[in-house]
C-alpha atoms as a PDB file:
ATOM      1  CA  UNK A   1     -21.405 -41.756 -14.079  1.00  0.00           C
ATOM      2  CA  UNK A   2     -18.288 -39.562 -12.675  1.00  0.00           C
ATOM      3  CA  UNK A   3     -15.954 -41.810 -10.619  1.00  0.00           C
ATOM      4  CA  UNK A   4     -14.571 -40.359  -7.387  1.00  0.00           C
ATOM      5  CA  UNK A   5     -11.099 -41.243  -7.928  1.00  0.00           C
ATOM      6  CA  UNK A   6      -9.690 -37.811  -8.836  1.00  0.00           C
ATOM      7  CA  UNK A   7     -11.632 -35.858  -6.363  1.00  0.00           C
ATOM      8  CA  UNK A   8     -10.021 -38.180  -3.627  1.00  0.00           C
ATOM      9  CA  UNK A   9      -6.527 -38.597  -4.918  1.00  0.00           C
ATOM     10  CA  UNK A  10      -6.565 -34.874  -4.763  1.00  0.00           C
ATOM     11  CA  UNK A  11      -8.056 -34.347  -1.264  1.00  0.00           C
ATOM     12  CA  UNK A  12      -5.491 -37.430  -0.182  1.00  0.00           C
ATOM     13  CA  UNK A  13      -2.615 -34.924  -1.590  1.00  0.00           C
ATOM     14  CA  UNK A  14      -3.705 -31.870  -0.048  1.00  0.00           C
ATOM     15  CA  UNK A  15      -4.291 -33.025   3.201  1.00  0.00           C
ATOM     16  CA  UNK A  16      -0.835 -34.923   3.410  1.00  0.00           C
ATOM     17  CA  UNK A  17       0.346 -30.685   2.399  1.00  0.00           C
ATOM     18  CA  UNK A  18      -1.341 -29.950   4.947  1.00  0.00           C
ATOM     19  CA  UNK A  19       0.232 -31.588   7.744  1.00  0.00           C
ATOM     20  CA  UNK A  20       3.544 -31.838   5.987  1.00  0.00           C
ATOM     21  CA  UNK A  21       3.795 -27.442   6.243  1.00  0.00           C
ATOM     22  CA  UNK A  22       2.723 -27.642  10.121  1.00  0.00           C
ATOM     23  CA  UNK A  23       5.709 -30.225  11.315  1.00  0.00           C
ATOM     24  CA  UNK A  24       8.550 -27.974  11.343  1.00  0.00           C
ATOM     25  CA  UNK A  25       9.678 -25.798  14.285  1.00  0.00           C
ATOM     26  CA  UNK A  26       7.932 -23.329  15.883  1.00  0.00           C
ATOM     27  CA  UNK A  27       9.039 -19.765  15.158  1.00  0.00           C
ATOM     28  CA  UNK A  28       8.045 -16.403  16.670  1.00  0.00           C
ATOM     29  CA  UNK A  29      10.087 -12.768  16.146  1.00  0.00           C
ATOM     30  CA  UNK A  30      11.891 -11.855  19.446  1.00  0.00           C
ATOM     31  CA  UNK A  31      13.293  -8.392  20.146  1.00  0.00           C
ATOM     32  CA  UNK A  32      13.430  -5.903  22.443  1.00  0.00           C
ATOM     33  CA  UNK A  33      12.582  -2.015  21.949  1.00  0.00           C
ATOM     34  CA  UNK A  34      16.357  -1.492  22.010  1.00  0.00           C
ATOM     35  CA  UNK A  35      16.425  -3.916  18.566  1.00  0.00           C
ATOM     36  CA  UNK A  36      14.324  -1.279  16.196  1.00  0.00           C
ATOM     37  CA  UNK A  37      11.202  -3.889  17.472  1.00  0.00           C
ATOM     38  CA  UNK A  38       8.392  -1.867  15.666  1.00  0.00           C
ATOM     39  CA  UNK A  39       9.433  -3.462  12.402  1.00  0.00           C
ATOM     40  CA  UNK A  40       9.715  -7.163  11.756  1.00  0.00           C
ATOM     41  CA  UNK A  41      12.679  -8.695  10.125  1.00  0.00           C
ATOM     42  CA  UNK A  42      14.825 -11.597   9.099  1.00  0.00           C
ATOM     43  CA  UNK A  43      17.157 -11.479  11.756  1.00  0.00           C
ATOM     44  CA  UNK A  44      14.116 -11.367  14.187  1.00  0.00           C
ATOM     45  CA  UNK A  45      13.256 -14.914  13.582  1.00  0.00           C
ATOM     46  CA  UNK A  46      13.871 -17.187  16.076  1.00  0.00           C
ATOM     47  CA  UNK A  47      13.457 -20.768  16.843  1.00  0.00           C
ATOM     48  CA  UNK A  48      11.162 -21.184  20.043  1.00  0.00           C
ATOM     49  CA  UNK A  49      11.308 -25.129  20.010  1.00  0.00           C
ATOM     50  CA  UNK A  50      11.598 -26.047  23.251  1.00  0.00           C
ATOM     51  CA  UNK A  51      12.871 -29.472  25.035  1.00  0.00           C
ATOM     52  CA  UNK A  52       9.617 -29.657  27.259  1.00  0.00           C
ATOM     53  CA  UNK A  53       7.604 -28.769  24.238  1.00  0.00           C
ATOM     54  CA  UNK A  54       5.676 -26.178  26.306  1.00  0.00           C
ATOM     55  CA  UNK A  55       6.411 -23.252  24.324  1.00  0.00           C
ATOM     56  CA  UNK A  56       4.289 -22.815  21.416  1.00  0.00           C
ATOM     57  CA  UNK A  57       2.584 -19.339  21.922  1.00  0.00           C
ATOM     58  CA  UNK A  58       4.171 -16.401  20.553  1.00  0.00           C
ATOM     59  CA  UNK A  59       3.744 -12.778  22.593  1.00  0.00           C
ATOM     60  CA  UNK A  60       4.193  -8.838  21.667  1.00  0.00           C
ATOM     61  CA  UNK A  61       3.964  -6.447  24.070  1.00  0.00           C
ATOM     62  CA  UNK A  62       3.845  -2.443  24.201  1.00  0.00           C
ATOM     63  CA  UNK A  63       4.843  -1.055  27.645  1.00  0.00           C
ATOM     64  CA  UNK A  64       4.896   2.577  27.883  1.00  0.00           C
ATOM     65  CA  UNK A  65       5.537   2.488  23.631  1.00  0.00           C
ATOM     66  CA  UNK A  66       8.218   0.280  23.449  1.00  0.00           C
ATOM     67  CA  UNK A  67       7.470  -2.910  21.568  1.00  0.00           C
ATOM     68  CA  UNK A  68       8.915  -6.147  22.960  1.00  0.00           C
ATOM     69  CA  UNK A  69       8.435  -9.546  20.472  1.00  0.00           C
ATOM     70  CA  UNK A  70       9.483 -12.919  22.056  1.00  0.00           C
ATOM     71  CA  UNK A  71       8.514 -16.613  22.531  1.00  0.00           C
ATOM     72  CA  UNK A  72       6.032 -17.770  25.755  1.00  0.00           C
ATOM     73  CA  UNK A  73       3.408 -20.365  27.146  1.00  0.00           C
ATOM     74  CA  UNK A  74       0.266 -20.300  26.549  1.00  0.00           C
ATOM     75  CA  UNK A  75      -2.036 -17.475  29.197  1.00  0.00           C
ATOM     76  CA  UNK A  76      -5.485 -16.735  29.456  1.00  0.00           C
ATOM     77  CA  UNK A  77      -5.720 -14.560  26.347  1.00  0.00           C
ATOM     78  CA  UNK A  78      -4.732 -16.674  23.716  1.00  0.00           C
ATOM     79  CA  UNK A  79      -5.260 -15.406  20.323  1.00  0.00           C
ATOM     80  CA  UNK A  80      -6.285 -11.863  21.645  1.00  0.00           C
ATOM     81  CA  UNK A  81      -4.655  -8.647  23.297  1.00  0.00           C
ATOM     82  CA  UNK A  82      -5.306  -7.765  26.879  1.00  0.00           C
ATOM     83  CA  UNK A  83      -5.409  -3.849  28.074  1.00  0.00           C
ATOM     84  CA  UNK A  84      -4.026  -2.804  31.227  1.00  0.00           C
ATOM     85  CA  UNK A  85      -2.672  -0.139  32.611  1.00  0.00           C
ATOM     86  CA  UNK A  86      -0.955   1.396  29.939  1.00  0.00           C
ATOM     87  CA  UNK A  87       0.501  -2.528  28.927  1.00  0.00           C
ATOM     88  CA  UNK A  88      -0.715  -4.376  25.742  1.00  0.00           C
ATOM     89  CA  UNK A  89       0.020  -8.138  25.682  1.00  0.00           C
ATOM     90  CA  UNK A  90      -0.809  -9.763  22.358  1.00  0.00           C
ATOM     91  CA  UNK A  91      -0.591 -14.231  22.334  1.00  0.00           C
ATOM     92  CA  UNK A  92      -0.789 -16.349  19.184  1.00  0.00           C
ATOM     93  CA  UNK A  93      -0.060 -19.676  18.566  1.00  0.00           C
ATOM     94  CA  UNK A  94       0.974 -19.739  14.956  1.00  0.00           C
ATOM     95  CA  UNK A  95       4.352 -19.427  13.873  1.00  0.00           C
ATOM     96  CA  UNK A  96       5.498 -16.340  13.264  1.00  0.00           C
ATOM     97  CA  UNK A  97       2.419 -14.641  14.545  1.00  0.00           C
ATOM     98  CA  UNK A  98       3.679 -11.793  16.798  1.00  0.00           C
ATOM     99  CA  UNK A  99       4.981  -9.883  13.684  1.00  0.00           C
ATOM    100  CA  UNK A 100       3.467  -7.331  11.767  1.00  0.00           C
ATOM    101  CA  UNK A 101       1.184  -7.152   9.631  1.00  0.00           C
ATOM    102  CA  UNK A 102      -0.537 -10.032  10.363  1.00  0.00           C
ATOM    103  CA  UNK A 103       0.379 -13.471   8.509  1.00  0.00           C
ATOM    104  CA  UNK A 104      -2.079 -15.987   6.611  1.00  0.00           C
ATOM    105  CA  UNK A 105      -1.132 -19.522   7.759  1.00  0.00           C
ATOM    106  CA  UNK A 106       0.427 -21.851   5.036  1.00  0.00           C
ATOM    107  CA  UNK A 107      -2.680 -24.389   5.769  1.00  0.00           C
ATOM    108  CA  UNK A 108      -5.015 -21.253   4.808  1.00  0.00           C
ATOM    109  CA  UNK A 109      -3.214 -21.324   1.737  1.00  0.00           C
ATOM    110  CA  UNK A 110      -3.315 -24.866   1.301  1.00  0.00           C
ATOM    111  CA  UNK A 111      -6.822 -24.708   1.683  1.00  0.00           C
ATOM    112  CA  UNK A 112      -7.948 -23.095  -0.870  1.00  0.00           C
ATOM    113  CA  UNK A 113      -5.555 -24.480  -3.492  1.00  0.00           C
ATOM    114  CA  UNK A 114      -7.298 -27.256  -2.944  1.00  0.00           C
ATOM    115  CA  UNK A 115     -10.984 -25.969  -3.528  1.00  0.00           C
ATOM    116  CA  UNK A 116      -9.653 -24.530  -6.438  1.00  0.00           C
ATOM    117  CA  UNK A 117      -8.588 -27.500  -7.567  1.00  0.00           C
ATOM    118  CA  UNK A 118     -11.525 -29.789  -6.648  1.00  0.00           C
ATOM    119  CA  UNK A 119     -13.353 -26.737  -8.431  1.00  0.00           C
ATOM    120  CA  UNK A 120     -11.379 -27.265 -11.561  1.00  0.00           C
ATOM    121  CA  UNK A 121     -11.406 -30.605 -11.804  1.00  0.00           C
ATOM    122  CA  UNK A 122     -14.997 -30.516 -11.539  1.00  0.00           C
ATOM    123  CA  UNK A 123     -15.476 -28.610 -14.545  1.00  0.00           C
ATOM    124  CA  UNK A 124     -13.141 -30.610 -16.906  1.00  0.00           C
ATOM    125  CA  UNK A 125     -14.778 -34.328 -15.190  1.00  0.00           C
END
């Protein structure tokens, strides 16, 4: 009979990954057309941690083609773009989401190192 053991020391050590990669600071890309804000970089990075903890949403707009990329609280359309008028407001609420292309979260990646793991182990248990 298999014993459990390294199925759950491994599931233990991924999920402590897990929430170890989502306790830092909350980051979003801020700029303003002005900045060359069609292009993500670096520089653009910018903490968004806030005293009353409210701000964890990250927005991009496009008014009239100019691109503005900057820190918020939450709004209706979380996680989507609203259309009006000419204006396109994008919200997220994972760091560093309001950049371009779009980014895979590190517990994504987490994720499935871990089924690939479970998966290996499997096979030599």
């Amino acid at each position: 009979m298999k014993t459990p053991w390294p199925n759950l020391l491994l599931f233990l050590a991924v999920t402590v990954c897990v929430f170890l990669t989502g306790t830092s600071a909350f980051s979003c890309y801020a700029c303003k057309n002005g900045d060359a804000c069609d292009d993500v970089t670096e520089q653009m990075k910018t903490d968004c941690t806030s005293p009353l903890g409210a701000i964890n949403t990250c927005i991009k707009a496009k008014v009239s083609g100019n691109v503005i990329r900057s820190c918020g609280v939450p709004g209706t359309n979380l996680n989507k773009c609203a259309f009006d008028s000419g204006v396109a407001v994008c919200m997220c609420e994972s760091d560093l989401c309001n950049g371009t292309p779009p980014r895979v979260s590190p517990s994504l990646h987490a994720s499935l190192a871990a089924s690939l793991g479970v998966f290996i182990l499997q096979r030599l248990v």
